[in-house]
N, C-alpha and C. Protein backbone atom coordinates (compact mmCIF):
# COMPACT_ATOMS: atom_id res chain seq x y z
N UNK A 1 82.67 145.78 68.52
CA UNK A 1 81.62 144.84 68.91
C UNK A 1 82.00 143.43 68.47
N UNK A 2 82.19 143.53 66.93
CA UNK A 2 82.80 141.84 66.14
C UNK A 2 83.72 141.52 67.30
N UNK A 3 84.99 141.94 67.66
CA UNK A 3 86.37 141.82 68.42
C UNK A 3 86.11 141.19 70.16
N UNK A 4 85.03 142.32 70.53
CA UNK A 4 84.32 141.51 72.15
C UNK A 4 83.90 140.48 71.94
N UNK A 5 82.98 140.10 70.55
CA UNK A 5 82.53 138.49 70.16
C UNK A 5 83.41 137.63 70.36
N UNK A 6 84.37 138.14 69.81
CA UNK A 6 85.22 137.00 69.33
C UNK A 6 86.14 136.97 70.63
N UNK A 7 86.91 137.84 71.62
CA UNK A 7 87.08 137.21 72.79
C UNK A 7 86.50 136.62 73.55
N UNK A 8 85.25 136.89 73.38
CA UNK A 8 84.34 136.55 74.44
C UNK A 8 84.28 134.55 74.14
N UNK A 9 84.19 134.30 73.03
CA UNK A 9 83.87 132.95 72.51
C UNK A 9 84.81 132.34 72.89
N UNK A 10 86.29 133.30 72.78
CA UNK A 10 87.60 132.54 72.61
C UNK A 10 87.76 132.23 74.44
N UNK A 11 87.35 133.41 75.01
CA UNK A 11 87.71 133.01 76.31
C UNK A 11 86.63 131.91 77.19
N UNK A 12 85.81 132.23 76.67
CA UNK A 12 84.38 131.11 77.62
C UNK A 12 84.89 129.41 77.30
N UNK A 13 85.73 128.93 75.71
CA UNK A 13 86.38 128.19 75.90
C UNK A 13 87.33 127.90 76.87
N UNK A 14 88.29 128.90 76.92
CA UNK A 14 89.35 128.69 78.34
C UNK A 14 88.28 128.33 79.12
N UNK A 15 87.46 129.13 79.72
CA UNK A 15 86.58 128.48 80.97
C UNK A 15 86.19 127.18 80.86
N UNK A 16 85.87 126.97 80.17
CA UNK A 16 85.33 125.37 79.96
C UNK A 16 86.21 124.32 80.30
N UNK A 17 87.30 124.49 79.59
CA UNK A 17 88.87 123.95 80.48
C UNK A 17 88.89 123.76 81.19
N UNK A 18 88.92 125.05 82.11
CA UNK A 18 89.17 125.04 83.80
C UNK A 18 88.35 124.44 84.47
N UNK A 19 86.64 124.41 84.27
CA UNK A 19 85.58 123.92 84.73
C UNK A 19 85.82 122.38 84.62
N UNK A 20 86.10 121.67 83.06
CA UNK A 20 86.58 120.42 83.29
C UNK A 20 87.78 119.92 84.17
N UNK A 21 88.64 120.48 83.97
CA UNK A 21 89.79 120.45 85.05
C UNK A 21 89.58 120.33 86.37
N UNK A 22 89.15 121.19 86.35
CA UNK A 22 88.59 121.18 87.75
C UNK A 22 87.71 119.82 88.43
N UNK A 23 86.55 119.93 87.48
CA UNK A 23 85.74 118.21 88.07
C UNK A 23 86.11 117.12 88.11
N UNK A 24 87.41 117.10 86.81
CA UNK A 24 87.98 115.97 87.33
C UNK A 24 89.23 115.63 88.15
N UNK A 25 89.44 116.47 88.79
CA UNK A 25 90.21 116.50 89.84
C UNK A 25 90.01 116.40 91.39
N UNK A 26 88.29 117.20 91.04
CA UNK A 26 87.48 117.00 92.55
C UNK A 26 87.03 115.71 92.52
N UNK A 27 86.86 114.72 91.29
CA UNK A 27 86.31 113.30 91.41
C UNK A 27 87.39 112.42 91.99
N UNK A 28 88.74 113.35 91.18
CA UNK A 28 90.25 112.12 91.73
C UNK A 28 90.01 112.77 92.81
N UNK A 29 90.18 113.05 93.42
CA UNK A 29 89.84 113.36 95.10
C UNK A 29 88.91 112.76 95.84
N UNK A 30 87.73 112.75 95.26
CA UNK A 30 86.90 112.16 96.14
C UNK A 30 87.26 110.59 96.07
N UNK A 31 87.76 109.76 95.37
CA UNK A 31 87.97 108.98 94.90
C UNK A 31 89.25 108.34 95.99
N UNK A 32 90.42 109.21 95.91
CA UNK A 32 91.36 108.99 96.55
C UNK A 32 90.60 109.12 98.32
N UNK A 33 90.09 110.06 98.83
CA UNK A 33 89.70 109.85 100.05
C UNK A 33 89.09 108.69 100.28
N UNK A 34 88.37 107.46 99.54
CA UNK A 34 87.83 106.18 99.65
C UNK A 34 88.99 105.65 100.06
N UNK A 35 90.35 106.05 99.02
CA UNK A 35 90.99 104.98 99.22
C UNK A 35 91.97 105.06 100.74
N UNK A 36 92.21 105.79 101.06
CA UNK A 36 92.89 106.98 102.25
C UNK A 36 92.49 106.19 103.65
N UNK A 37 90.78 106.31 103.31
CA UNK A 37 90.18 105.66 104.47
C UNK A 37 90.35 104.30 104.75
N UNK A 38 90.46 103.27 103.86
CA UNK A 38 90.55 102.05 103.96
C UNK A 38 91.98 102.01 104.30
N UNK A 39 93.08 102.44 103.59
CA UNK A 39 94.31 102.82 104.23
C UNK A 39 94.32 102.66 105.70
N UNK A 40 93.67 103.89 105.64
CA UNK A 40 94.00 103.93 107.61
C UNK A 40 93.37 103.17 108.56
N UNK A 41 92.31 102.62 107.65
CA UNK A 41 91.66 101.12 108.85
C UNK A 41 92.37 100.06 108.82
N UNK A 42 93.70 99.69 107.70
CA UNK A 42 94.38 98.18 107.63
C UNK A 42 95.48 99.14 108.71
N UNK A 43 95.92 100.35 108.67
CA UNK A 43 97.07 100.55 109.05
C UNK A 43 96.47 100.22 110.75
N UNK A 44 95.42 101.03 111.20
CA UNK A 44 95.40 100.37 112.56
C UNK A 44 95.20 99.13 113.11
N UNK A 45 94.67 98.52 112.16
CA UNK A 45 94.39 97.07 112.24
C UNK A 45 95.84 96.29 112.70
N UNK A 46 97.15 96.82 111.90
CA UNK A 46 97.97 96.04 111.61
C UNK A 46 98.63 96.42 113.11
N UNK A 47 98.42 97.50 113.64
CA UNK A 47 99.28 98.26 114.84
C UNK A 47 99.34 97.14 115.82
N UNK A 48 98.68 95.71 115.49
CA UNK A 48 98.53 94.66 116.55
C UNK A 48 100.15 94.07 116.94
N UNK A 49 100.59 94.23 115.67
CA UNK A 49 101.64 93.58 115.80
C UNK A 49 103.11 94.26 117.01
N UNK A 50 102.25 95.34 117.15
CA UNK A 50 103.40 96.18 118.52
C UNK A 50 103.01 95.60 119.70
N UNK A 51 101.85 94.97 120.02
CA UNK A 51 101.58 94.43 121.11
C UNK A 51 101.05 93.16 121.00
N UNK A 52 101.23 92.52 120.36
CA UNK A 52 100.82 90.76 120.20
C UNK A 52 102.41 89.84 119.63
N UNK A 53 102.41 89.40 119.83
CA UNK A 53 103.58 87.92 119.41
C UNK A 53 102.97 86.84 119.24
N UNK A 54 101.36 86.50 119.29
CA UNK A 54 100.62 85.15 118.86
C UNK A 54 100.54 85.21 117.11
N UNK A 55 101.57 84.18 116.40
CA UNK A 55 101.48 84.66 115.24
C UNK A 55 100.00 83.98 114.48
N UNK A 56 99.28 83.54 115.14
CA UNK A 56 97.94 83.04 114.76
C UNK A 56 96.93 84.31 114.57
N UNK A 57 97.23 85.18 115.82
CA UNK A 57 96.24 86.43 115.64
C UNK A 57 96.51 87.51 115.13
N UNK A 58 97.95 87.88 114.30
CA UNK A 58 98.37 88.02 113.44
C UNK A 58 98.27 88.11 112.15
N UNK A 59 98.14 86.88 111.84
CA UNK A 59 97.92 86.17 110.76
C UNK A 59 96.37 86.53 110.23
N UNK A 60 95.69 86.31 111.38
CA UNK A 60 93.91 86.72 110.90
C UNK A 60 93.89 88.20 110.60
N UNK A 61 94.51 88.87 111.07
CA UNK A 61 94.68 90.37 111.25
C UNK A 61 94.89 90.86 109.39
N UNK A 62 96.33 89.82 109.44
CA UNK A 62 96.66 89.97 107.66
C UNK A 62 95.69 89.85 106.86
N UNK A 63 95.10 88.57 107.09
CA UNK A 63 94.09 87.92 106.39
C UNK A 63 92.26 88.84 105.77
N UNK A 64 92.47 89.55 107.19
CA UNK A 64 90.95 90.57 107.19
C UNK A 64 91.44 91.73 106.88
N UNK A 65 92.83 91.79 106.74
CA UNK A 65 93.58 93.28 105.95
C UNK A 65 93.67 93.04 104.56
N UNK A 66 93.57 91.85 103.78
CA UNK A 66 93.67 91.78 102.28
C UNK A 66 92.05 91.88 102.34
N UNK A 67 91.26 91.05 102.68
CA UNK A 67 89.78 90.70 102.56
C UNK A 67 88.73 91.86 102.31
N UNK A 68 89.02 92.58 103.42
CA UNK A 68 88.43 94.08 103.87
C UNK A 68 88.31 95.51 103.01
N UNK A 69 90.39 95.47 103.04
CA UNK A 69 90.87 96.80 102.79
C UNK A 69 91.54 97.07 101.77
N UNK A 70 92.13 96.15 101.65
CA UNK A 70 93.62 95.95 99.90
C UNK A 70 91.87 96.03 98.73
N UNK A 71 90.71 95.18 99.10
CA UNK A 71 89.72 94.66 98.21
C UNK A 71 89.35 96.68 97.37
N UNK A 72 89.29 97.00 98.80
CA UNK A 72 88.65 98.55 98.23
C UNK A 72 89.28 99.34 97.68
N UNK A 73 91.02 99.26 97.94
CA UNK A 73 91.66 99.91 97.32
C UNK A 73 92.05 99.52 95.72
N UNK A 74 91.36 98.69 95.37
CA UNK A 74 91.37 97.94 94.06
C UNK A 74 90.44 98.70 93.61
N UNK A 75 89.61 98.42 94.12
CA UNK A 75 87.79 99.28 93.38
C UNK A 75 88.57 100.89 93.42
N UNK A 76 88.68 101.14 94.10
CA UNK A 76 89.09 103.09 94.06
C UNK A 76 90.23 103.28 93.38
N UNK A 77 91.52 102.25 92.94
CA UNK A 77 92.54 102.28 91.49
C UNK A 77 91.61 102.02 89.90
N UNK A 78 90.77 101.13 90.42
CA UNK A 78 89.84 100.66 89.03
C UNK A 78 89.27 102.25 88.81
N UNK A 79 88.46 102.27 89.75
CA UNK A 79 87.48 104.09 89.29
C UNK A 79 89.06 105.34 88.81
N UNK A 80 89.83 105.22 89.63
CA UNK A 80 90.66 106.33 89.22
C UNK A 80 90.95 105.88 87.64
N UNK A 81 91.53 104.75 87.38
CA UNK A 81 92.14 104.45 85.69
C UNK A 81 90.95 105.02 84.85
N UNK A 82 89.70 104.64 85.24
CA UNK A 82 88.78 104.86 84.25
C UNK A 82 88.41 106.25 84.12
N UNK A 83 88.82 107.13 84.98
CA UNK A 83 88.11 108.59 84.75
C UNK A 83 89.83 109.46 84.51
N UNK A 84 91.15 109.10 84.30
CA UNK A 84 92.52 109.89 84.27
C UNK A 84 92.36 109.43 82.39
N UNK A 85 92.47 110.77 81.76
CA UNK A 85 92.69 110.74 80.24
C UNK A 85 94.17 109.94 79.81
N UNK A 86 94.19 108.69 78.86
CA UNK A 86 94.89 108.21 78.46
C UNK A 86 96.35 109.15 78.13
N UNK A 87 97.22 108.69 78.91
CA UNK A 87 98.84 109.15 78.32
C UNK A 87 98.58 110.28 79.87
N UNK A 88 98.10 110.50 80.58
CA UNK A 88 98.06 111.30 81.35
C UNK A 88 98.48 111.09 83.03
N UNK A 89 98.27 109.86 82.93
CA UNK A 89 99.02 109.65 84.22
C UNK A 89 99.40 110.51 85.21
N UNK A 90 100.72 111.37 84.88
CA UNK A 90 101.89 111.54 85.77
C UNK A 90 101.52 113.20 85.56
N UNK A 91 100.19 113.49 84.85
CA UNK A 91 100.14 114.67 85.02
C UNK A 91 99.00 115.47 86.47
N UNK A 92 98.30 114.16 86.83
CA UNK A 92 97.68 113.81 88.00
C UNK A 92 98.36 112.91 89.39
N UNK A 93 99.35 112.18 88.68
CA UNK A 93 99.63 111.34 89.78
C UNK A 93 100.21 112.16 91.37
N UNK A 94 100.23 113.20 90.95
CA UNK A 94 100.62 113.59 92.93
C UNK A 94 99.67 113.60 93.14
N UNK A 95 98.51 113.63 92.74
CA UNK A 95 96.92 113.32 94.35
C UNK A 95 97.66 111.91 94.71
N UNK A 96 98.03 110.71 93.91
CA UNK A 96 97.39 109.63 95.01
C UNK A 96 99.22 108.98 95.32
N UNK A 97 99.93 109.26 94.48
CA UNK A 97 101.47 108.60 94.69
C UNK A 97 101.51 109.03 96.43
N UNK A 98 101.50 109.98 97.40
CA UNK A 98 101.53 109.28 98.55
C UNK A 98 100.76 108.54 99.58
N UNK A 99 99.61 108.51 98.85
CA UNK A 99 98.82 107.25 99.67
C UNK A 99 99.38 105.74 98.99
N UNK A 100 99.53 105.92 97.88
CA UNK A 100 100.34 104.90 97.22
C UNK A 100 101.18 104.07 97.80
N UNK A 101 102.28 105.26 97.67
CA UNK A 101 103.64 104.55 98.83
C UNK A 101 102.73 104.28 100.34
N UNK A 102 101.86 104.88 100.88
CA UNK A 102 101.66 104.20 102.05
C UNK A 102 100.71 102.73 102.21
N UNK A 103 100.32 102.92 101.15
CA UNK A 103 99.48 101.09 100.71
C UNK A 103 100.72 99.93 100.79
N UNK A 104 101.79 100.67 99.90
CA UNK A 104 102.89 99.58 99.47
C UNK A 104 103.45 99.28 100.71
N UNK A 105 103.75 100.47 101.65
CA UNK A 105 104.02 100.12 103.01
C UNK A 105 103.20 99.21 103.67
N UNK A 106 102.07 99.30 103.58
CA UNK A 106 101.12 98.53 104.11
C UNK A 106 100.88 96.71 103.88
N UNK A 107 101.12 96.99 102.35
CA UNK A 107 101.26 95.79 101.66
C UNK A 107 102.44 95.05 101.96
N UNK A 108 103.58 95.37 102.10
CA UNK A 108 105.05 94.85 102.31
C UNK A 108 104.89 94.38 103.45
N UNK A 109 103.99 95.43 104.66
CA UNK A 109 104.15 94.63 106.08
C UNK A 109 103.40 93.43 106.27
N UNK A 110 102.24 93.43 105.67
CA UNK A 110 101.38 92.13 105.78
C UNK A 110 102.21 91.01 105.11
N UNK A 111 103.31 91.11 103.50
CA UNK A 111 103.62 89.86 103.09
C UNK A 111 104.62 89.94 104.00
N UNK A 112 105.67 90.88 104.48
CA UNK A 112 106.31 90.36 105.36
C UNK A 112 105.72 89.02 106.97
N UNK A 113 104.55 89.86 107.52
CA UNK A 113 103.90 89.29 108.76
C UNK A 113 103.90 87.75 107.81
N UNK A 114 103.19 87.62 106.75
CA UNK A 114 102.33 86.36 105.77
C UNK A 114 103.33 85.42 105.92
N UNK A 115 104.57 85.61 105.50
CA UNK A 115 106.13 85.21 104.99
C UNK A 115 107.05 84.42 105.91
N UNK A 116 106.41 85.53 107.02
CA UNK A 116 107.72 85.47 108.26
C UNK A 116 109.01 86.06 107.43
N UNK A 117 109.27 86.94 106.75
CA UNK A 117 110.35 87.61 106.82
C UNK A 117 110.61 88.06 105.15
N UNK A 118 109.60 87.81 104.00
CA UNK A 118 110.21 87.95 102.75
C UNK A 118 109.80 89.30 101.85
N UNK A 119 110.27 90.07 101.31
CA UNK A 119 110.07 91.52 100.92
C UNK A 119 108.75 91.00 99.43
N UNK A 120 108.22 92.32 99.95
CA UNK A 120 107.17 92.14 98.95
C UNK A 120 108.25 92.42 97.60
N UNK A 121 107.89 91.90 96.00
CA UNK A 121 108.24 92.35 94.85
C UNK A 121 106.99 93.58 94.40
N UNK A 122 107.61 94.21 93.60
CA UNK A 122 106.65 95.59 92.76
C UNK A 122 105.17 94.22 92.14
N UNK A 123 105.80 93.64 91.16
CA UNK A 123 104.67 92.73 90.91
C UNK A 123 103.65 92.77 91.74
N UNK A 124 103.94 91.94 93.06
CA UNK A 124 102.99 91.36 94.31
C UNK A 124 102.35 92.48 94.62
N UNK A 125 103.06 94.15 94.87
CA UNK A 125 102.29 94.78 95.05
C UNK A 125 101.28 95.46 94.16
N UNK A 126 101.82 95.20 93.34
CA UNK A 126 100.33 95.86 91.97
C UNK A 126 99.83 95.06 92.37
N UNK A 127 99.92 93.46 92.08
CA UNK A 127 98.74 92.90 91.79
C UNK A 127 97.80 92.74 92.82
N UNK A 128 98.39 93.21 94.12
CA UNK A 128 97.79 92.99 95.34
C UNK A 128 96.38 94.07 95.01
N UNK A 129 97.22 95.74 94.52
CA UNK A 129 96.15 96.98 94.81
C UNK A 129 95.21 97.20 92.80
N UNK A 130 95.65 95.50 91.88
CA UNK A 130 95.08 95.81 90.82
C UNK A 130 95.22 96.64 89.97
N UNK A 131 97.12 97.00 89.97
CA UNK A 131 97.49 97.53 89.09
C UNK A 131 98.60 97.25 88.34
N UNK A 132 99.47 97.55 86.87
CA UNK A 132 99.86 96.95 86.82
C UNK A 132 101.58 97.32 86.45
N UNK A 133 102.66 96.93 86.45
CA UNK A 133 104.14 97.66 86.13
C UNK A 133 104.82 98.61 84.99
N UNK A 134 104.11 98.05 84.26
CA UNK A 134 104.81 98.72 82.89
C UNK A 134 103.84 100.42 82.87
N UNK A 135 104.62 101.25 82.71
CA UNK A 135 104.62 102.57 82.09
C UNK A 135 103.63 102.46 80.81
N UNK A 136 103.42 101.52 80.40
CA UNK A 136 103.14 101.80 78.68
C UNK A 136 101.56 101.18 79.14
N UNK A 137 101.38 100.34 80.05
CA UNK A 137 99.77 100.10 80.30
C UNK A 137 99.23 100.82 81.04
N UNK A 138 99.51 102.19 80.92
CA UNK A 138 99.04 103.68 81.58
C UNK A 138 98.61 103.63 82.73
N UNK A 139 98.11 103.30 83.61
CA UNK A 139 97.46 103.34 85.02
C UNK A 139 98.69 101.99 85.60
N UNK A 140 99.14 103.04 86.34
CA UNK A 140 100.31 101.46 86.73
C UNK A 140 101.30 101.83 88.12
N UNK A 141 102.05 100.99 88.76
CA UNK A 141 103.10 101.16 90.08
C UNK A 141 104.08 102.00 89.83
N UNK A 142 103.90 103.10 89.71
CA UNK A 142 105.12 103.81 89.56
C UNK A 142 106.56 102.93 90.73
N UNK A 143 107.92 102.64 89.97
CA UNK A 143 108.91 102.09 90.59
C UNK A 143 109.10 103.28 91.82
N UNK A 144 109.21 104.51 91.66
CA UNK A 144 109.60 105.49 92.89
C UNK A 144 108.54 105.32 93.66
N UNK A 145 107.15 105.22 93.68
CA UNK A 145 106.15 104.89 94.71
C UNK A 145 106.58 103.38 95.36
N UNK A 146 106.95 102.74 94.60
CA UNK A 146 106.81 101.35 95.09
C UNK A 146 108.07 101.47 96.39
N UNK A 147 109.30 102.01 95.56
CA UNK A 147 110.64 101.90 96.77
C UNK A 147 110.03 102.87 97.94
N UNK A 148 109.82 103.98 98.11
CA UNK A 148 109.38 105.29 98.88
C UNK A 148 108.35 104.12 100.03
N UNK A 149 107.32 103.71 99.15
CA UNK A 149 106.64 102.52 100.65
C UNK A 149 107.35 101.44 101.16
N UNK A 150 108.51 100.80 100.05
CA UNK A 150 109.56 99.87 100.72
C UNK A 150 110.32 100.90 102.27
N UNK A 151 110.76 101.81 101.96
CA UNK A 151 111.25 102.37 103.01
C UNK A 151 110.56 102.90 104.02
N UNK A 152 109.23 103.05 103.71
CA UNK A 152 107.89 103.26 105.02
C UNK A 152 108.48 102.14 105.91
N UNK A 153 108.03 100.71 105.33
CA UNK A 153 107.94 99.80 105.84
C UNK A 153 108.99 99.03 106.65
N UNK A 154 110.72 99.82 106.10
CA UNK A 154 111.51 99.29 106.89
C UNK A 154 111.49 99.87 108.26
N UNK A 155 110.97 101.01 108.09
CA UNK A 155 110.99 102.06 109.55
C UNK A 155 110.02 101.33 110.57
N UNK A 156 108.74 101.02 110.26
CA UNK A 156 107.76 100.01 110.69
C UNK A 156 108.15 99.15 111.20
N UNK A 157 108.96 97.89 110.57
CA UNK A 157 109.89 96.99 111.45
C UNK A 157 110.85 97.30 111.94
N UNK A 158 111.64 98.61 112.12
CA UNK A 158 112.66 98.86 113.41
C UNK A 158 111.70 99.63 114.24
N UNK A 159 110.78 100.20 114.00
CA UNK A 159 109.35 99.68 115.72
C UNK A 159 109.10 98.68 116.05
N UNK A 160 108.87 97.92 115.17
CA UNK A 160 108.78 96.07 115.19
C UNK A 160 109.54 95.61 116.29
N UNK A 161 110.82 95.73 115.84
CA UNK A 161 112.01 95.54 116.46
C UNK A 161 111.83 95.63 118.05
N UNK A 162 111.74 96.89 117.85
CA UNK A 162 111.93 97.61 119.65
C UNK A 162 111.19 96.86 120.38
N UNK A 163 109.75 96.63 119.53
CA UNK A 163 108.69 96.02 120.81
C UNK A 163 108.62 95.21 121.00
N UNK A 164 109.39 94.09 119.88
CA UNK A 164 109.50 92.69 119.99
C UNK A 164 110.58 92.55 121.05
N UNK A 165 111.41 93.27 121.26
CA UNK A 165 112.23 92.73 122.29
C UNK A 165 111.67 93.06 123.74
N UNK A 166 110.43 93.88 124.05
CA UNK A 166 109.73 94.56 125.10
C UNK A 166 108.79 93.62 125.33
N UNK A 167 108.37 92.76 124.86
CA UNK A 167 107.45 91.70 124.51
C UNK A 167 107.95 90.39 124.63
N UNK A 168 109.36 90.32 124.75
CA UNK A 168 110.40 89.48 124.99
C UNK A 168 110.56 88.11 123.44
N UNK A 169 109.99 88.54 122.81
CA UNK A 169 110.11 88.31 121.56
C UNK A 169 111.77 88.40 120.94
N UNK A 170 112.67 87.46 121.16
CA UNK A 170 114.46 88.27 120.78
C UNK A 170 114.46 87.80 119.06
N UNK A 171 114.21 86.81 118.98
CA UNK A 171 114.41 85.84 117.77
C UNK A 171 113.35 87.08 116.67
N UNK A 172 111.85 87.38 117.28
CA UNK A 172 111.93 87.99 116.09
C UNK A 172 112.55 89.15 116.00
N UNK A 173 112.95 89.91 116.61
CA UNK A 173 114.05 91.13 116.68
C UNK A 173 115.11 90.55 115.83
N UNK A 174 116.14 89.95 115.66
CA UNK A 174 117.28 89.16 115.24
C UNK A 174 116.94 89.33 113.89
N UNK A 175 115.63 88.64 113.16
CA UNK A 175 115.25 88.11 112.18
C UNK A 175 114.93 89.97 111.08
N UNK A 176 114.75 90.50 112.47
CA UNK A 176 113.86 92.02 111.19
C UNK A 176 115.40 92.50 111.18
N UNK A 177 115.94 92.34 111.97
CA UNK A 177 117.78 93.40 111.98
C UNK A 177 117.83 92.61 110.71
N UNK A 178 118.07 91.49 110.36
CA UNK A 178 118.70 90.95 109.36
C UNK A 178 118.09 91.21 107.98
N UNK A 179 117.16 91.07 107.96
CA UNK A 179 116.00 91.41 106.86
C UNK A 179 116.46 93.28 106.65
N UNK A 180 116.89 93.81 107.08
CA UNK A 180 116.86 95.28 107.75
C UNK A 180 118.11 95.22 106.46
N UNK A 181 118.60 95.12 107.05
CA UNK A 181 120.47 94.59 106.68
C UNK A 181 120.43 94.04 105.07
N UNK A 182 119.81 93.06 104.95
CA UNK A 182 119.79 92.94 103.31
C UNK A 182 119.26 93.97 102.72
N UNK A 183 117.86 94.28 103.03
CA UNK A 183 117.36 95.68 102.37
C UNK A 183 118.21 96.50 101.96
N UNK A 184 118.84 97.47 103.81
CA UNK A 184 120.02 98.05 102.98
C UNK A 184 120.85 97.88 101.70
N UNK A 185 121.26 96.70 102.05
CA UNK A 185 122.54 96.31 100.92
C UNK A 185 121.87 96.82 98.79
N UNK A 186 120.64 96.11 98.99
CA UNK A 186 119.62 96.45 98.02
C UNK A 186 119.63 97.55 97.35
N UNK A 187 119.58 98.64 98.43
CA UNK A 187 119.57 99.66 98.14
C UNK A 187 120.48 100.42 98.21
N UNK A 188 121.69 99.67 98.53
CA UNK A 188 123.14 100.66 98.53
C UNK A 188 123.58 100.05 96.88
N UNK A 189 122.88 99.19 96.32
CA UNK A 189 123.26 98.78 94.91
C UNK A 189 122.82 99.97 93.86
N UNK A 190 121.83 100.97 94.42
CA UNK A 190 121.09 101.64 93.57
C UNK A 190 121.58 103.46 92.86
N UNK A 191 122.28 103.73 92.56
CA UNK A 191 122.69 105.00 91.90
C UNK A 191 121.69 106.07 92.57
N UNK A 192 121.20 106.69 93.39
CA UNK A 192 120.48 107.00 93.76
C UNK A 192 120.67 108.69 93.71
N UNK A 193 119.88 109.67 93.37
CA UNK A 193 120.16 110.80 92.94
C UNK A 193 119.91 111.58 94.29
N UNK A 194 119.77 113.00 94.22
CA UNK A 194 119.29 113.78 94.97
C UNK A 194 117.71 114.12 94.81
N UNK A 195 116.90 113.15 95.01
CA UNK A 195 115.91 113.32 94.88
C UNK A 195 114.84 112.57 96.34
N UNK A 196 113.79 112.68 96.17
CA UNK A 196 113.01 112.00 97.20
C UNK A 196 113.31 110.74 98.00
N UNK A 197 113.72 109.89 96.77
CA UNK A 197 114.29 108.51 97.53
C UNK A 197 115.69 108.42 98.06
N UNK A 198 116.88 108.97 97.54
CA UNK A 198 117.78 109.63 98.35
C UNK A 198 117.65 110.06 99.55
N UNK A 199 116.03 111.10 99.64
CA UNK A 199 116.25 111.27 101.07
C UNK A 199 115.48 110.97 102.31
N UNK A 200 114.56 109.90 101.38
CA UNK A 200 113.83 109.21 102.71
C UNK A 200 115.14 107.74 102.88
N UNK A 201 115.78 107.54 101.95
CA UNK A 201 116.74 106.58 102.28
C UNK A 201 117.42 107.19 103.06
N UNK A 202 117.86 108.21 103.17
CA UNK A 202 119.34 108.65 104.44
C UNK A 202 118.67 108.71 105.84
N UNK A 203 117.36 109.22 105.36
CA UNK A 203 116.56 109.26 107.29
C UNK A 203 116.94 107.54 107.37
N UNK A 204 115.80 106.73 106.58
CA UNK A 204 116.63 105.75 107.11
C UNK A 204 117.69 104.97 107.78
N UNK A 205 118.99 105.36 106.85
CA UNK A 205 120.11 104.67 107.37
C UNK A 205 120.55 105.18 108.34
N UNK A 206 119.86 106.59 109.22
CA UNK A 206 120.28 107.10 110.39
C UNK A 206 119.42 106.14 111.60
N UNK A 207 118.60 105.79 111.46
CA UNK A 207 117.72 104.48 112.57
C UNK A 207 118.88 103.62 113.33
């Protein structure tokens, strides 16, 4: 009888675990779907740029894509930092690292559109989605999320590409090959393992 007590106590703890575990994982979830959604309203927003060459309407497009959508994905990184247990990070981070990389994609294309042609830095993009670089200020850009949406985004402008020349747009075609072309080089500087970025880089360099 003592012995059933005493599993019984020992195990209803385990449960309690799991029950916490659990809620806060269904909150990073619900949390991340806020951010998912705003995601996919800048991403169609931005789809203008396959069929427009007025870089004025463009430009507003960028403009109501930081205003709108980058704004919410700030508020839904703020709620995630505050509810992920300190030092814990990377023991949650696959819910949101690939909406991540697809923000950074998102983000790179607007400073590119903003720029006329200049690569977002990791900086620009934290500070864009309100987060910040270093590892040690716990809620932060992981460097492999940040490159993984750099390479979203080069694929994005060799669509760019295609339609700008369908659109009779040549000059900006010219301008993304070249931009295209340094990137590469960037990233042929990088020791790069057999891992994820290795192999969204090789789909790449097959384009």
């Amino acid at each position: 009888m003592s012995d059933n007590f005493v599993n019984e106590e020992l195990f209803s703890k385990f449960q309690e675990y799991f029950d916490h575990e659990q809620e806060l994982r269904d909150n990073v979830r619900q949390i991340i779907r806020t951010i998912e959604t705003a995601s996919k309203k800048a991403d169609t927003k931005l789809q203008v740029i396959h069929s427009c060459i007025d870089k004025e309407r463009i430009g507003a497009v960028c403009a109501e894509v930081r205003k709108d959508y980058f704004s919410e994905c700030v508020e839904g990184f703020k709620n995630l930092a505050e509810i992920i247990p300190t030092g814990q990070y990377y023991r949650y981070n696959d819910h949101w690292n690939f909406t991540t990389q697809k923000l950074i994609f998102l983000i790179g294309l607007t400073v590119y559109l903003e720029t006329d042609g200049e690569l977002v830095t990791r900086e620009q993009a934290a500070e864009t989605l309100g987060l910040k670089c270093n590892q040690s200020d716990g809620f932060h850009l992981d460097i492999e999320d940040y490159l993984l949406g750099i390479l979203q985004m080069a694929s994005e402008l060799t669509r760019f590409a295609t339609n700008s020349v369908t659109l009779g747009d040549y000059s900006r075609a010219l301008k993304i090959s070249k931009f295209l072309a340094d990137l590469n080089s960037g990233f042929r500087c990088l020791n790069l393992k057999n891992d994820s970025i290795r192999k969204r880089y090789d789909v790449y360099k097959s384009y």
